[in-house]
Structures are given as C-alpha cells and as structure tokens.
Protein backbone atom coordinates (compact mmCIF):
# COMPACT_ATOMS: atom_id res chain seq x y z
CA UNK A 1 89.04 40.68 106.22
CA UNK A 2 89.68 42.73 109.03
CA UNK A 3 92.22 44.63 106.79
CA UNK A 4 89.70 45.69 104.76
CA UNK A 5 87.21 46.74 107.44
CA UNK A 6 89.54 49.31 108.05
CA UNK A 7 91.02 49.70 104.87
CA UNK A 8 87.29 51.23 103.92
CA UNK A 9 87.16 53.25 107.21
CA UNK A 10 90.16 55.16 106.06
CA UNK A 11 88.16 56.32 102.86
CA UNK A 12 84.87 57.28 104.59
CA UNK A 13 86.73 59.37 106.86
CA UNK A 14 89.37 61.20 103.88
CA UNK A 15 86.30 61.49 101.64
CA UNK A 16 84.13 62.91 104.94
CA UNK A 17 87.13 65.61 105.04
CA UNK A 18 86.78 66.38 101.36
CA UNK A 19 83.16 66.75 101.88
CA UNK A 20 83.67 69.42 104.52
CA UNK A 21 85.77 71.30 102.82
CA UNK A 22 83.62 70.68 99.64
CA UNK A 23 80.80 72.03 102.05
CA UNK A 24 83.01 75.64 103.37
CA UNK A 25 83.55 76.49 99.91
CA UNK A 26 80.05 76.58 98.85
CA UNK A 27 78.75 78.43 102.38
CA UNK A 28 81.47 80.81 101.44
CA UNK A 29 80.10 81.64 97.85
CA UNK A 30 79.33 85.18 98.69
CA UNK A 31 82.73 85.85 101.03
CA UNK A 32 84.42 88.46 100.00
CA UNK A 33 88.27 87.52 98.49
CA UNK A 34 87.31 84.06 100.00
CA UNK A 35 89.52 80.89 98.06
CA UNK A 36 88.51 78.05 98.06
CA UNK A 37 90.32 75.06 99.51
CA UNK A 38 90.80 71.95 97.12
CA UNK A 39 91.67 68.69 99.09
CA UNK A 40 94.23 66.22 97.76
CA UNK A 41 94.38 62.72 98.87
CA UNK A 42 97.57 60.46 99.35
CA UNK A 43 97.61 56.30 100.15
CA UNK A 44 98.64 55.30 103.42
CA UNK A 45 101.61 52.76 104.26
CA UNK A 46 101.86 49.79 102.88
CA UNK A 47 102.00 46.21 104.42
CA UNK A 48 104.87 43.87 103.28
CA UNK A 49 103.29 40.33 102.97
CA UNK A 50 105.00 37.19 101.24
CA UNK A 51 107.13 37.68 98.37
CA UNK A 52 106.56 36.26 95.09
CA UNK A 53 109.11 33.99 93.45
CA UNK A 54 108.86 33.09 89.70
CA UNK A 55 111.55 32.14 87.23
CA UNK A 56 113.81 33.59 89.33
CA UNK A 57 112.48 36.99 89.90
CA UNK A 58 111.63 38.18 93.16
CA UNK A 59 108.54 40.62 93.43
CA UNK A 60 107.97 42.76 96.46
CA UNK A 61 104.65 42.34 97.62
CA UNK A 62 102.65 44.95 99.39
CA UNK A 63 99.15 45.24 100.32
CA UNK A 64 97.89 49.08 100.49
CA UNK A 65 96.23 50.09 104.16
CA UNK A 66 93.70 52.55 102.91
CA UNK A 67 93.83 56.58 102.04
CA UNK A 68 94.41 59.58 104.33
CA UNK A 69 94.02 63.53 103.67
CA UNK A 70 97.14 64.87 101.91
CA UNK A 71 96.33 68.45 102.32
CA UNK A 72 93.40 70.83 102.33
CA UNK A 73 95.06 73.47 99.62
CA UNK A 74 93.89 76.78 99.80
CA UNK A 75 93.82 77.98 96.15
CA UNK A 76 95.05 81.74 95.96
CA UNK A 77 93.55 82.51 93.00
CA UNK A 78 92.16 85.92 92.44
CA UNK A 79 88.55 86.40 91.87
CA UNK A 80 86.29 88.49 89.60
CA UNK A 81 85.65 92.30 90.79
CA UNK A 82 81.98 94.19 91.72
CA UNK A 83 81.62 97.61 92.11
CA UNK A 84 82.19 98.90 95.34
CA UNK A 85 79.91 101.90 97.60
CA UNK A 86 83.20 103.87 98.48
CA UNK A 87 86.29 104.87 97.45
CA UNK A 88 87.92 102.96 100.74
CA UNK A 89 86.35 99.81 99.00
CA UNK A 90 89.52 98.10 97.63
CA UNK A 91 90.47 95.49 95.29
CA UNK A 92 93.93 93.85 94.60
CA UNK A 93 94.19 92.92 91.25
CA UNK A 94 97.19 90.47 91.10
CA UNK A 95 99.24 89.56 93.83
CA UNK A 96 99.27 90.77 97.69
CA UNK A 97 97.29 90.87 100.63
CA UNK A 98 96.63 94.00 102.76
CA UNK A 99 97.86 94.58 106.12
CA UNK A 100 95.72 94.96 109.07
CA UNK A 101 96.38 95.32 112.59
CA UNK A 102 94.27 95.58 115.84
CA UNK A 103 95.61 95.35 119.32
CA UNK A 104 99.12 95.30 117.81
CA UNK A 105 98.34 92.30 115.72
CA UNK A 106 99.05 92.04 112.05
CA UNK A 107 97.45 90.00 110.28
CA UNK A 108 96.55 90.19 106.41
CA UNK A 109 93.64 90.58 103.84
CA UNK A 110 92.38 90.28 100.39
CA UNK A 111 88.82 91.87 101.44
CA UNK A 112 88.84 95.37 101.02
CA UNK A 113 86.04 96.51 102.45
CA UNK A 114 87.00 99.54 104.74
CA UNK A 115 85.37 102.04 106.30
CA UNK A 116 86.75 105.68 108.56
CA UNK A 117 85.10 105.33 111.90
CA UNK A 118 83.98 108.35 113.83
CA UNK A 119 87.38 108.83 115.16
CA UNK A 120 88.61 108.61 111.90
CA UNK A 121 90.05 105.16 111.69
CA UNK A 122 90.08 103.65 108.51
CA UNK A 123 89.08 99.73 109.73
CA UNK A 124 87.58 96.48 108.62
CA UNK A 125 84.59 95.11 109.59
CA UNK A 126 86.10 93.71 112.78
CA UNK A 127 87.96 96.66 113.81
CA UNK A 128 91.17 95.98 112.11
CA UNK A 129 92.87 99.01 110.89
CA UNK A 130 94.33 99.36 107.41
CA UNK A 131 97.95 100.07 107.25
CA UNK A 132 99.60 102.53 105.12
CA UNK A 133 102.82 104.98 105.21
CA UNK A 134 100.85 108.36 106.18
CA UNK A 135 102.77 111.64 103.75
CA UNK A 136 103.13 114.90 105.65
CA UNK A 137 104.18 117.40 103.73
CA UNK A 138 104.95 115.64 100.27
CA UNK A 139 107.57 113.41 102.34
CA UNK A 140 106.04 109.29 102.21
CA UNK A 141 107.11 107.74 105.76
CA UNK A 142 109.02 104.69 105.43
CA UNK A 143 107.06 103.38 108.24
CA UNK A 144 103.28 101.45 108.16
CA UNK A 145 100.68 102.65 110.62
CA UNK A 146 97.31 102.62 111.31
CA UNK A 147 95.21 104.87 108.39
CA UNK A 148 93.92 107.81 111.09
CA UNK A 149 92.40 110.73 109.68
CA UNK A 150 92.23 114.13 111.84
CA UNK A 151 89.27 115.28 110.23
CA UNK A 152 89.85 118.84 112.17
CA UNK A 153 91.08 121.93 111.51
CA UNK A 154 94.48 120.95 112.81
CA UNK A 155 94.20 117.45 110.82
CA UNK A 156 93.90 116.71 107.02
CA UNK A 157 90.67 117.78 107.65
CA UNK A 158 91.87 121.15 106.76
CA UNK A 159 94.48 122.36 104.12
CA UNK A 160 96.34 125.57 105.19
CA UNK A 161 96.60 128.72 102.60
CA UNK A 162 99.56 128.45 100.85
CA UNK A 163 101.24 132.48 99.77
CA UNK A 164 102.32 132.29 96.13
CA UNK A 165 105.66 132.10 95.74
CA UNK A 166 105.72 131.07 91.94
CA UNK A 167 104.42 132.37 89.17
CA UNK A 168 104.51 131.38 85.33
CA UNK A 169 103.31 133.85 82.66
CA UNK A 170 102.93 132.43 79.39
CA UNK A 171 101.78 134.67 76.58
CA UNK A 172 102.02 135.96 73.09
CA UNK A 173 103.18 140.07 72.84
CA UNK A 174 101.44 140.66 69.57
CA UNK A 175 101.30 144.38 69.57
CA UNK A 176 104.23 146.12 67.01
CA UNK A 177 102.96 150.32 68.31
CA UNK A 178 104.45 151.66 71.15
CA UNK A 179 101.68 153.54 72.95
CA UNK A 180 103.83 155.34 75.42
CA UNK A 181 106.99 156.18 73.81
CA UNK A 182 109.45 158.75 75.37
CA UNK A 183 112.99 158.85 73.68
CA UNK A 184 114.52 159.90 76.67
CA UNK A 185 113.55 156.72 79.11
CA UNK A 186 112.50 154.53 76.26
CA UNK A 187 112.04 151.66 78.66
CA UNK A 188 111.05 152.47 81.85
CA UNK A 189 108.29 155.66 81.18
CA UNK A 190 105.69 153.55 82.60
CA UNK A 191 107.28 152.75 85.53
CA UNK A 192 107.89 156.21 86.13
CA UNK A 193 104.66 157.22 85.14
CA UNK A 194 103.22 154.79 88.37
CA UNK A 195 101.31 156.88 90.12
CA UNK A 196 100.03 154.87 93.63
CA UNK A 197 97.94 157.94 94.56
CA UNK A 198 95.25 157.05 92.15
CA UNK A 199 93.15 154.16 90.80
CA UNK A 200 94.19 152.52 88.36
CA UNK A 201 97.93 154.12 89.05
CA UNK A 202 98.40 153.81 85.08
CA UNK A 203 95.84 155.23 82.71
CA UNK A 204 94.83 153.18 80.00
CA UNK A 205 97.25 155.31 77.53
CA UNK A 206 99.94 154.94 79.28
CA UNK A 207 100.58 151.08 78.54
CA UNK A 208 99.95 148.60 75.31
CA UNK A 209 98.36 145.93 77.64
CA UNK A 210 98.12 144.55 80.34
CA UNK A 211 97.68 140.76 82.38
CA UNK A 212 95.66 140.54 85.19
CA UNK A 213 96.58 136.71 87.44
CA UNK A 214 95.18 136.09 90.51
CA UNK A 215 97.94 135.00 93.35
CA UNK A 216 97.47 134.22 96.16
CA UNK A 217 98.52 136.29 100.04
CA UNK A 218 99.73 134.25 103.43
CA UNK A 219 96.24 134.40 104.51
CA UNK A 220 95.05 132.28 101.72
CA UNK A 221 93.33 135.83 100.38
CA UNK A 222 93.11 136.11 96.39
CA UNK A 223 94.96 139.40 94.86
CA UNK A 224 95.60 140.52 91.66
CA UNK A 225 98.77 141.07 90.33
CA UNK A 226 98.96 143.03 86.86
CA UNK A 227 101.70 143.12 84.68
CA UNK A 228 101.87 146.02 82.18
CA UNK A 229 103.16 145.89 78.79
CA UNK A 230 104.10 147.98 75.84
CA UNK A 231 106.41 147.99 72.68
CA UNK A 232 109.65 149.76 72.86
CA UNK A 233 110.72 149.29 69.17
CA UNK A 234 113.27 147.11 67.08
CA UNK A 235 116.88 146.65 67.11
CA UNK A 236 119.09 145.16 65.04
CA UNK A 237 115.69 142.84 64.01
CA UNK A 238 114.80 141.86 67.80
CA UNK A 239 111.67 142.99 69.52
CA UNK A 240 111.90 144.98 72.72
CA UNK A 241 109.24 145.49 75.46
CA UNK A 242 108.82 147.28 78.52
CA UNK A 243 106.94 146.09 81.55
CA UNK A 244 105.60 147.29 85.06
CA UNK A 245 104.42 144.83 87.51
CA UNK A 246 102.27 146.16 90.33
CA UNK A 247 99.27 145.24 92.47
CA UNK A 248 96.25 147.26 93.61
CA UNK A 249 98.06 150.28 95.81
CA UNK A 250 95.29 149.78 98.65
CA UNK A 251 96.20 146.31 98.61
CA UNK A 252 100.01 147.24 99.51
CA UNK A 253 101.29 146.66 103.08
CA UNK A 254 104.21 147.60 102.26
CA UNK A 255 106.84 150.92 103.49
CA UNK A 256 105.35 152.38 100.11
CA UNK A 257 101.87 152.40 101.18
CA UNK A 258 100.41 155.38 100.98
CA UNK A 259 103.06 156.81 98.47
CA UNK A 260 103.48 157.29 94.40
CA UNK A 261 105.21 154.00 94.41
CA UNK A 262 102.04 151.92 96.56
CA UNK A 263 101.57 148.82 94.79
CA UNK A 264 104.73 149.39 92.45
CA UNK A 265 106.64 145.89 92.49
CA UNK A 266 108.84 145.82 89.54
CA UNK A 267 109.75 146.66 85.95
CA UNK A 268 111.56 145.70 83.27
CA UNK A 269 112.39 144.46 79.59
CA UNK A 270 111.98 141.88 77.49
CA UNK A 271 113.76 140.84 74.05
CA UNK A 272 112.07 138.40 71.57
CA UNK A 273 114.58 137.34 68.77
CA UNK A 274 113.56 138.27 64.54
CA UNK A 275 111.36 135.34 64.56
CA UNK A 276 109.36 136.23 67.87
CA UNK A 277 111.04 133.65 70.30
CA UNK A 278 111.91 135.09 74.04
CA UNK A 279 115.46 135.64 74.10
CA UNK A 280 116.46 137.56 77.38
CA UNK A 281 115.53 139.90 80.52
CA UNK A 282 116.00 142.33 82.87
CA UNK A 283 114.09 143.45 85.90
CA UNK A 284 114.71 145.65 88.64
CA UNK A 285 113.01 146.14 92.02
CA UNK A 286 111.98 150.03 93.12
CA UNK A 287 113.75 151.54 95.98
CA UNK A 288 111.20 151.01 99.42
CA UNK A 289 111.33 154.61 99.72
CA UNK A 290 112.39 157.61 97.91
CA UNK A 291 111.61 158.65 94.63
CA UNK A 292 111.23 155.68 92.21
CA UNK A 293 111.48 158.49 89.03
CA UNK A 294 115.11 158.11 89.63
CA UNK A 295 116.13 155.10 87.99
CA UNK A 296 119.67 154.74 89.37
CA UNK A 297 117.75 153.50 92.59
CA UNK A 298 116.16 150.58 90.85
CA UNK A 299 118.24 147.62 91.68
CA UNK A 300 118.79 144.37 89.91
CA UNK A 301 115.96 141.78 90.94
CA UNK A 302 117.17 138.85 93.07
CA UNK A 303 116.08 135.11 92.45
CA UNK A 304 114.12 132.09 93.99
CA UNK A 305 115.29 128.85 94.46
CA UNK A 306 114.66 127.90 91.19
CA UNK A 307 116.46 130.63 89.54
CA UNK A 308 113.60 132.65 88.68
CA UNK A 309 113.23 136.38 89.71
CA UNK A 310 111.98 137.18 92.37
CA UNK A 311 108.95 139.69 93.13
CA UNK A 312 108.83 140.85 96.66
CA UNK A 313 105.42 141.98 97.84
CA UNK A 314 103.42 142.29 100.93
CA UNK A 315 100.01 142.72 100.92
CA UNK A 316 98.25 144.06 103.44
CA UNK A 317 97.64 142.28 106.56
CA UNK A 318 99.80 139.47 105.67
CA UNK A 319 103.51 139.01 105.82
CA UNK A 320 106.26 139.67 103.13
CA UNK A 321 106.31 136.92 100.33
CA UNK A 322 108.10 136.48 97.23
CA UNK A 323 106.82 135.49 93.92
CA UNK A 324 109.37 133.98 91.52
CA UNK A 325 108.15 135.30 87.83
CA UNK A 326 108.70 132.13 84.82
CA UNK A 327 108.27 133.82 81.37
CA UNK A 328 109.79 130.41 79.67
CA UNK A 329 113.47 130.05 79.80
CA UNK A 330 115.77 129.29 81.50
CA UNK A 331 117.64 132.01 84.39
CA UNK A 332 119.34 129.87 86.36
CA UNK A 333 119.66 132.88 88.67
CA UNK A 334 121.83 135.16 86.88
CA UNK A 335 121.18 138.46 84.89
CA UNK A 336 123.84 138.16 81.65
CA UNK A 337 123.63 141.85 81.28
CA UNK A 338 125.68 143.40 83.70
CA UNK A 339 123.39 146.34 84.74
CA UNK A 340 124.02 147.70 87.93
CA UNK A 341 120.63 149.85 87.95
CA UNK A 342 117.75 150.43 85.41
CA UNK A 343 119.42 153.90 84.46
CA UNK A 344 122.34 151.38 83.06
CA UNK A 345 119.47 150.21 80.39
CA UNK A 346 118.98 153.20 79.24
CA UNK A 347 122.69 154.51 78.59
CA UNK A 348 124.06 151.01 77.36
CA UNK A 349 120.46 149.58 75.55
CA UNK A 350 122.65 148.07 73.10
CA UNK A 351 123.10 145.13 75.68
CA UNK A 352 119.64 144.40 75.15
CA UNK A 353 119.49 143.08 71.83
CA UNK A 354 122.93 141.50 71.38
CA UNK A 355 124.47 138.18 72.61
CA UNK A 356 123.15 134.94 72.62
CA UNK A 357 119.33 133.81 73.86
CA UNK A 358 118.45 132.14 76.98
CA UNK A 359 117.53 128.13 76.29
CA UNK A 360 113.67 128.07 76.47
CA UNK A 361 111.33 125.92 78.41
CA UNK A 362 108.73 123.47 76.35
CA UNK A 363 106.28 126.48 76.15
CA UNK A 364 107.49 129.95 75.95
CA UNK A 365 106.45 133.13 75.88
CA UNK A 366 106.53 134.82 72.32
CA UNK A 367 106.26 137.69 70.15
CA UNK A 368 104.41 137.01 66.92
CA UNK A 369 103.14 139.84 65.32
CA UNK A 370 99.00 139.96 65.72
CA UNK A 371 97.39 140.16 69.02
CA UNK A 372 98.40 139.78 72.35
CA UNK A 373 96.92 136.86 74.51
CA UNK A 374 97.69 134.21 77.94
CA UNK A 375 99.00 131.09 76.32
CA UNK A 376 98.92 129.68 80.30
CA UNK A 377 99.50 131.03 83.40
CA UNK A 378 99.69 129.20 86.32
CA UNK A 379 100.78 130.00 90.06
CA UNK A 380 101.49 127.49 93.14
CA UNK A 381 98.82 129.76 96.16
CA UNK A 382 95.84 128.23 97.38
CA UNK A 383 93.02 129.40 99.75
CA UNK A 384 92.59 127.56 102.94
CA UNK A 385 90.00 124.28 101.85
CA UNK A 386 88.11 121.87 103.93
CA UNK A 387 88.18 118.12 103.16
CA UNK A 388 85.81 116.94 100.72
CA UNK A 389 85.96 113.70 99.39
CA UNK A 390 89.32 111.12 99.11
CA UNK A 391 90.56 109.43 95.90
CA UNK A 392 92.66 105.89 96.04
CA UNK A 393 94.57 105.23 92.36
CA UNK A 394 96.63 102.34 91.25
CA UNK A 395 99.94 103.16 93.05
CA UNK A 396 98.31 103.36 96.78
CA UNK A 397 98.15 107.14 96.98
CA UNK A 398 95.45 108.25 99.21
CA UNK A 399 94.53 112.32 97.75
CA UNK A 400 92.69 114.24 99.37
CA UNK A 401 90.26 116.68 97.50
CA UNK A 402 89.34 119.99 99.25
CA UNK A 403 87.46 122.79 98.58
CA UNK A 404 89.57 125.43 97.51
CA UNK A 405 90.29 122.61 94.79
CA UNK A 406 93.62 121.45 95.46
CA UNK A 407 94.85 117.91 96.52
CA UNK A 408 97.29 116.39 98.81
CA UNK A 409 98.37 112.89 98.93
CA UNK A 410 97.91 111.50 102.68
CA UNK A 411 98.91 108.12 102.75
CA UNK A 412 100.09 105.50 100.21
CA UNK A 413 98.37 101.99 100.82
CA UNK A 414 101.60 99.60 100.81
CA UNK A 415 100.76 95.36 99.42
CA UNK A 416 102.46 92.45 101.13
CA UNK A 417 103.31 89.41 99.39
CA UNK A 418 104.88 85.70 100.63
CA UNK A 419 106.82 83.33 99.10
CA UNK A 420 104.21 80.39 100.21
CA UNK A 421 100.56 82.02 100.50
CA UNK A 422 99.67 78.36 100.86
CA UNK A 423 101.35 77.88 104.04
CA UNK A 424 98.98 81.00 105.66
CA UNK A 425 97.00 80.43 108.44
CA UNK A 426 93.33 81.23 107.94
CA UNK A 427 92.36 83.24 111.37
CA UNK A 428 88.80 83.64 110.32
CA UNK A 429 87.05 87.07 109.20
CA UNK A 430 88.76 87.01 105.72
CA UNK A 431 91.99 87.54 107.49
CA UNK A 432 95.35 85.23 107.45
CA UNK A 433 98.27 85.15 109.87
CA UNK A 434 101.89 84.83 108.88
CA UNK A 435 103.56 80.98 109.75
CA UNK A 436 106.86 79.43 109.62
CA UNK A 437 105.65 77.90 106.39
CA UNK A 438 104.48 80.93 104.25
CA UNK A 439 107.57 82.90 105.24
CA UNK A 440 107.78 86.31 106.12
CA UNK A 441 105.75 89.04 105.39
CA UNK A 442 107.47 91.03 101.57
CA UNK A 443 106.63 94.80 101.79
CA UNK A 444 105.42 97.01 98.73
CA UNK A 445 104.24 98.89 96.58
CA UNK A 446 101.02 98.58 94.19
CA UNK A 447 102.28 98.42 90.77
CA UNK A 448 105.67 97.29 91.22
CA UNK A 449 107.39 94.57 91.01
CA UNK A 450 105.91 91.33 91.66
CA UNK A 451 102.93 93.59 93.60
CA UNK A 452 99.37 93.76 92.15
CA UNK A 453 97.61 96.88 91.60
CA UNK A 454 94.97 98.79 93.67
CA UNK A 455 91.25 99.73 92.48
CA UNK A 456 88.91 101.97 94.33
CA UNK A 457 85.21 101.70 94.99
CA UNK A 458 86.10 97.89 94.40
CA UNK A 459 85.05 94.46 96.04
CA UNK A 460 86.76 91.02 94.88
CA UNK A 461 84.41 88.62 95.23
CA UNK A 462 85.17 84.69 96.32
CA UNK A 463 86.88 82.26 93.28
CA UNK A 464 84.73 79.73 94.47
CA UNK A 465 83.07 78.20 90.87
CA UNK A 466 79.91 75.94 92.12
CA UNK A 467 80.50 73.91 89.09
CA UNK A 468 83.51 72.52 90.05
CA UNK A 469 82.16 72.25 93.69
CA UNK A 470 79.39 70.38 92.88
CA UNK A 471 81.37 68.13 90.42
CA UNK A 472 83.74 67.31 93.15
CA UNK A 473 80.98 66.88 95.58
CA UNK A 474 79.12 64.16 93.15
CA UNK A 475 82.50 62.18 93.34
CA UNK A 476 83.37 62.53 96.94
CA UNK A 477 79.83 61.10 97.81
CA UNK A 478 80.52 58.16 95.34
CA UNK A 479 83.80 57.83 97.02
CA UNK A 480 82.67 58.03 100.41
CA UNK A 481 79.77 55.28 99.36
CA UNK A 482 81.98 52.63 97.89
CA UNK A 483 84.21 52.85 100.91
CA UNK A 484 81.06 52.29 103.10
CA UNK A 485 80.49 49.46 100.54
CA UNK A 486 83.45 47.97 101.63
CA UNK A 487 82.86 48.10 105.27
CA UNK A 488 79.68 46.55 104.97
CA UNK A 489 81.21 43.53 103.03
CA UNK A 490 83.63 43.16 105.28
CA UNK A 491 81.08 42.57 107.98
CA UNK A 492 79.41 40.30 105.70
CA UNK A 493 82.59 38.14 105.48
CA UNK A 494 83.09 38.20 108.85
CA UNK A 495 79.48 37.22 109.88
CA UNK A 496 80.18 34.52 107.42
CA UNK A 497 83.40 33.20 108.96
CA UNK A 498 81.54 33.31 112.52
CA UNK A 499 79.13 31.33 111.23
CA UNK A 500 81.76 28.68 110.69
CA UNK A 501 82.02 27.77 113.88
CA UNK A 502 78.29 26.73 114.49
C-alpha cells in the first residue's frame, strides 16, 4: 500500500512537468523561432520481490516504482515565415543558428529580428550584436565580428569616386564610304586633321561617326570621351577603319593643353574579316609635345593589366589615369603587327589585312554592312555616392546601394550549425549557449553545405502547433488525475488497515 502511495506521487509530479512544459509552449505561441519542447517519460527502477516457480521455470519478479521525466526535448524544427519590416529582418530557412555576441559572449539565434543602432550596430533586441565577416575592398575577412556600420563619410556611409580605368566599346561599323579619304595618309588624316584650338577639334566632314561614352575622372567628375570613326576601304576582302579617340580639349590637363593636340588621346585602325567579324588592331599614342602631324612620333600604345590598351588621359584638375579600351577580343597585351610608329602603317598597310584574327570575346564588335550603332558599352568609374538603402540575399552578402548607383558588398552574414542542437542550453531571449553536449560551434556559409539559406525582410515564427499542445495537454491532465486516483486509494486502504486495529 504504501508502495503505491508513492508509486502515484511519482506520476503527479512527471505529468506536473509535462504540464509545464505543455504550458511554455503555448505562452510562447507568438515567440519568434521559438521550438517547442516535447517531454518524454521513462519508468523508474524496479523492485525485485519473490520469484515465481512453476514446472520448473523460474520467473523474475519485479514490481515497477512509478515514472520519472526522461527528458524535456526541445524540437528544432523550423517554422513557417512572415514578412518582415526591414531588410535586417532575417530568416534561416533550413539549418543554423545566428551568432550573437554582447560583452564578449557568444551565444546563438534563430530570431532574426535586427536592427542598426544609432552608432551603427547591427543588434538584437537585447543588445546582442550580429556577427558577420565585414569585406573591405572586395576581400571577405576570415574573421566574425560585430556588424558596425560607419555611416560617415570616412565609413560605408560613403563610396569614394572611382577614375575609369576600363572601358568596353561594343558596336556595329556599318558605314562602307569613306568620308575623309586622303591617299597619302589613308589612315591617320583624322588624326592629323585634330585641331585642339577649336570646338569640336574635328568638323563633322572630317569623320564617318562618331561614339560619345561617359567615363569617369579621379574626382568622381563625368567626361566624355569620343571615339571617331571612318572607312578606309577594302583589302584583299577585309574591312579597314580609322579611328581618333579624344576628349573635350578644355577638359585636357594634360602637357598638350592649350595646343593642336589638347584633348588628342589616340588613334588607330581596325580590321573586320569578309564576313564583318573584328579581326585585329593597332593604336598609337601622340607624342606629349611636338607636332602630332608627324606620324613617326606616334608610338605603339601600351596595355593594362588585362591586356587591353591602354588610353592615358588626364583631365583637368585630376591626376593622370589610364583607360584600358575592350573592342571584343582578345590582346593579351601584344600588338602582332610589328609597327614601330603609325608612319610604319602607312608604308607597310599590307600588315593590316593579312595573318590570322584575334580569338573574340562572347560579344564583339562588328562590321556588317548597314548602319552604325552601340551594341554595349560599359566602363568600371563611378561618382562619389552616399548610402542609401542595404540588400541581404541568400548567400549572406550584405550590399550596399548608394546613390551614384553602384553597390558594394560589406559583410557576409556567416550560419553556425551543431552536431546535437538538442543538447543547447536555452539562455532565455530566443538565444542558446553552446554545452559539452551539443558540441562545438560549425562555422558557415548560407547555401552551402549542410547550411540553410538566408531571407531578408523575414521573421520565422514559433513551430509550436496548439493542436498538438492541447491534445497532449487533454492527456497529461488525465494522466496526472489517475495518478491522484491512486494516491487517494491508497489512503483509503490505509485508513482501512488502521481501522483494523480498533
């Protein structure tokens, strides 16, 4: 009797466990990433009492003592998403937790509700800070800090002009006249003809075309750059074209300021095979003084890093830059005619249009007979901007979005994972510490692996189904009222065997 006295105690105080935990999932309803704890129940020991013998088999006897609180499992499972107010509103959508750390603490999060405070902390609602490798310069640190945003001018609050230094000049040549022809300097007249004195420094009969692109100065200043064109003629069935590049003369900071040759910054040729695909060219840099009509001092153009030619310019006010000029193949910085000056061109021309192309790029420039026109142009120079709004996508990036229109990546949001996320320690605030028993923290990326996948201006909200809770809770009050049953009829059988002795 008095076994089962506290046989039934042992129930009413598992099931009064279950209860509570029964009782935190449903207050927690509306917690953001919240899981929900399911609690499991295992018998206690047994008691050994008098064996059983019976045609000569021997049965172990035990009597059970009752039931005791296996474990209060935490069930990681993810829950359904809601839209979020702000991009820093972050969901996981698979595995991994976020790491946050105040005071030197880490601890970690599925509630991704973050906001930048006025120092430009990017921080939970209790002041932890998000962690995340910060990029400077293109280059991802290998090392998780605090998100901090300088929201300043010297911050990425502020994006720096960038000076073109590459340019890519797509198009279609068309035109099949040559508007400025002169048999004696076939392909350089209009480079000759430049005249820096006077605006523009080429008449509109003195070239077949020409490109106007807007680059970009150190000071973040737009310029115009125009490249000149016009049709030389045909030879043995290729195409051949002259060009001048140049830029506004009062725009030129250069030793030619001031000159014939202000604003002067290159010419050259161009050969399109039979069937009107780029096949080679040549361009050559005027001297920085002197008299640019003499083509012996035009010199063979130099290259960038990426094997393009180069166009040295300096615009006024700003320093010396160089632009690195992409038609749509491949230079690999080396000129296959060996031309020593642009006068070469014109006593050996035949170099031109014989030999073998240059391999082309996806998108070339061509010559198809019709109109001339910009297939694309693009060039890497940027104003300075100011910081506008911030983006998060899938793989963690943080971009930046500024005015001038450009982005920058500024940090990329890494995910942890653990081999146990059962064996975490709940630390309250939505947050979990590290233990012995979930292992240490795994460090990530979103998107790879084993590692879930971020979503902006997204909240997960708590996997707690009320169905289930209140299912469980109808059988953990049964539970808990049989085993209070019991305790009660043990008394009874007690009172009864007291009431022996009378």
């Amino acid at each position: 009797m008095m076994t089962s006295l506290y046989t039934g105690t042992t129930g009413m105080k598992s099931y009064s466990t279950g209860m509570s935990s029964i009782s935190n999932n449903i207050a927690n309803l509306n917690t953001l990433a919240f899981k929900n704890a399911m609690t499991l129940y295992s018998d206690a020991v047994s008691q050994t009492v008098n064996a059983a013998h019976a045609n000569g088999i021997t049965e172990h006897s035990q009597l059970g003592m009752g039931v005791n609180v296996s474990v209060n499992r935490t069930m990681h499972l993810q829950g359904s998403f809601m839209q979020g107010s702000s991009p820093t509103d972050l969901a996981i959508a698979g595995k991994g937790f976020f790491g946050v750390q105040k005071d030197g603490v880490t601890q970690y999060t599925r509630a991704g509700n973050f906001r930048f405070t006025s120092d430009g902390v990017l921080v939970d609602p209790n002041g932890y800070s998000l962690l995340a490798y910060k990029v400077t310069n293109g280059v991802v640190s290998q090392t998780a800090e605090p998100v901090t945003m300088d929201f300043g001018v010297s911050g990425q609050g502020y994006m720096q002009p960038k000076a073109t230094s590459a340019l890519t000049l797509i198009q279609n040549l068309g035109q099949r006249k040559s508007v400025n022809s002169d048999s004696s300097n076939p392909f350089f007249n209009m480079a000759t003809q430049w005249n820096g004195t006077q605006n523009p420094p080429l008449s509109s009969n003195q070239y077949g075309s020409t490109t106007p692109v807007t680059v970009y100065d150190g000071n973040g200043k737009p310029q115009t750059l125009n490249t000149y064109y016009d049709y030389v003629g045909t030879f043995d069935g290729k195409h051949v074209y002259q060009y001048v590049m140049g830029i506004d003369p009062a725009a030129d900071g250069s030793a030619k300021a001031g000159t014939a040759a202000a604003g002067l910054l290159a010419a050259g040729t161009i050969t399109f095979s039979s069937n009107g695909q780029i096949e080679d060219m040549t361009m050559f840099t005027p001297p920085d003084g002197g008299n640019t009509s003499d083509l012996s001092t035009w010199k063979p153009a130099s290259f960038d890093a990426s094997g393009n030619p180069a166009l040295p310019v300096t615009f006024s006010g700003a320093s010396a830059q160089n632009i690195g000029v992409n038609f749509g193949m491949t230079m690999d910085g080396t000129w296959i005619k060996g031309y020593a000056s642009a006068a070469d061109v014109n006593a050996n021309p035949q170099a031109l249009y014989t030999g073998k192309g240059r391999p082309l790029h996806e998108t070339s420039s061509s010559s198809y007979e019709g109109s001339n026109g910009v297939i694309t142009s693009s060039q890497d120079g940027f104003a300075p901007g100011y910081l506008k709004d911030i983006t998060i996508g899938p793989d963690g990036f943080m971009i930046g979005r500024y005015s001038n229109g450009e982005t920058m990546d500024l940090f990329q949001i890494p995910i942890y994972r653990f081999m146990n996320e059962e064996g975490l320690r709940h630390e309250g605030g939505n947050r979990y510490s590290a233990t012995e028993d979930s292992g240490r923290a795994e460090e990530g990326l979103p998107g790879t692996e084993n590692y879930g996948s971020l979503h902006e201006a997204t909240l997960e909200q708590s996997n707690v189904d009320l169905a289930t809770e209140f299912a469980t809770m109808i059988v953990t009050q049964r539970g808990f009222q049989m085993n209070s049953k019991v305790v009660t009829t043990s008394d009874q059988l007690l009172q009864k065997a007291l009431e022996l002795k009378r």
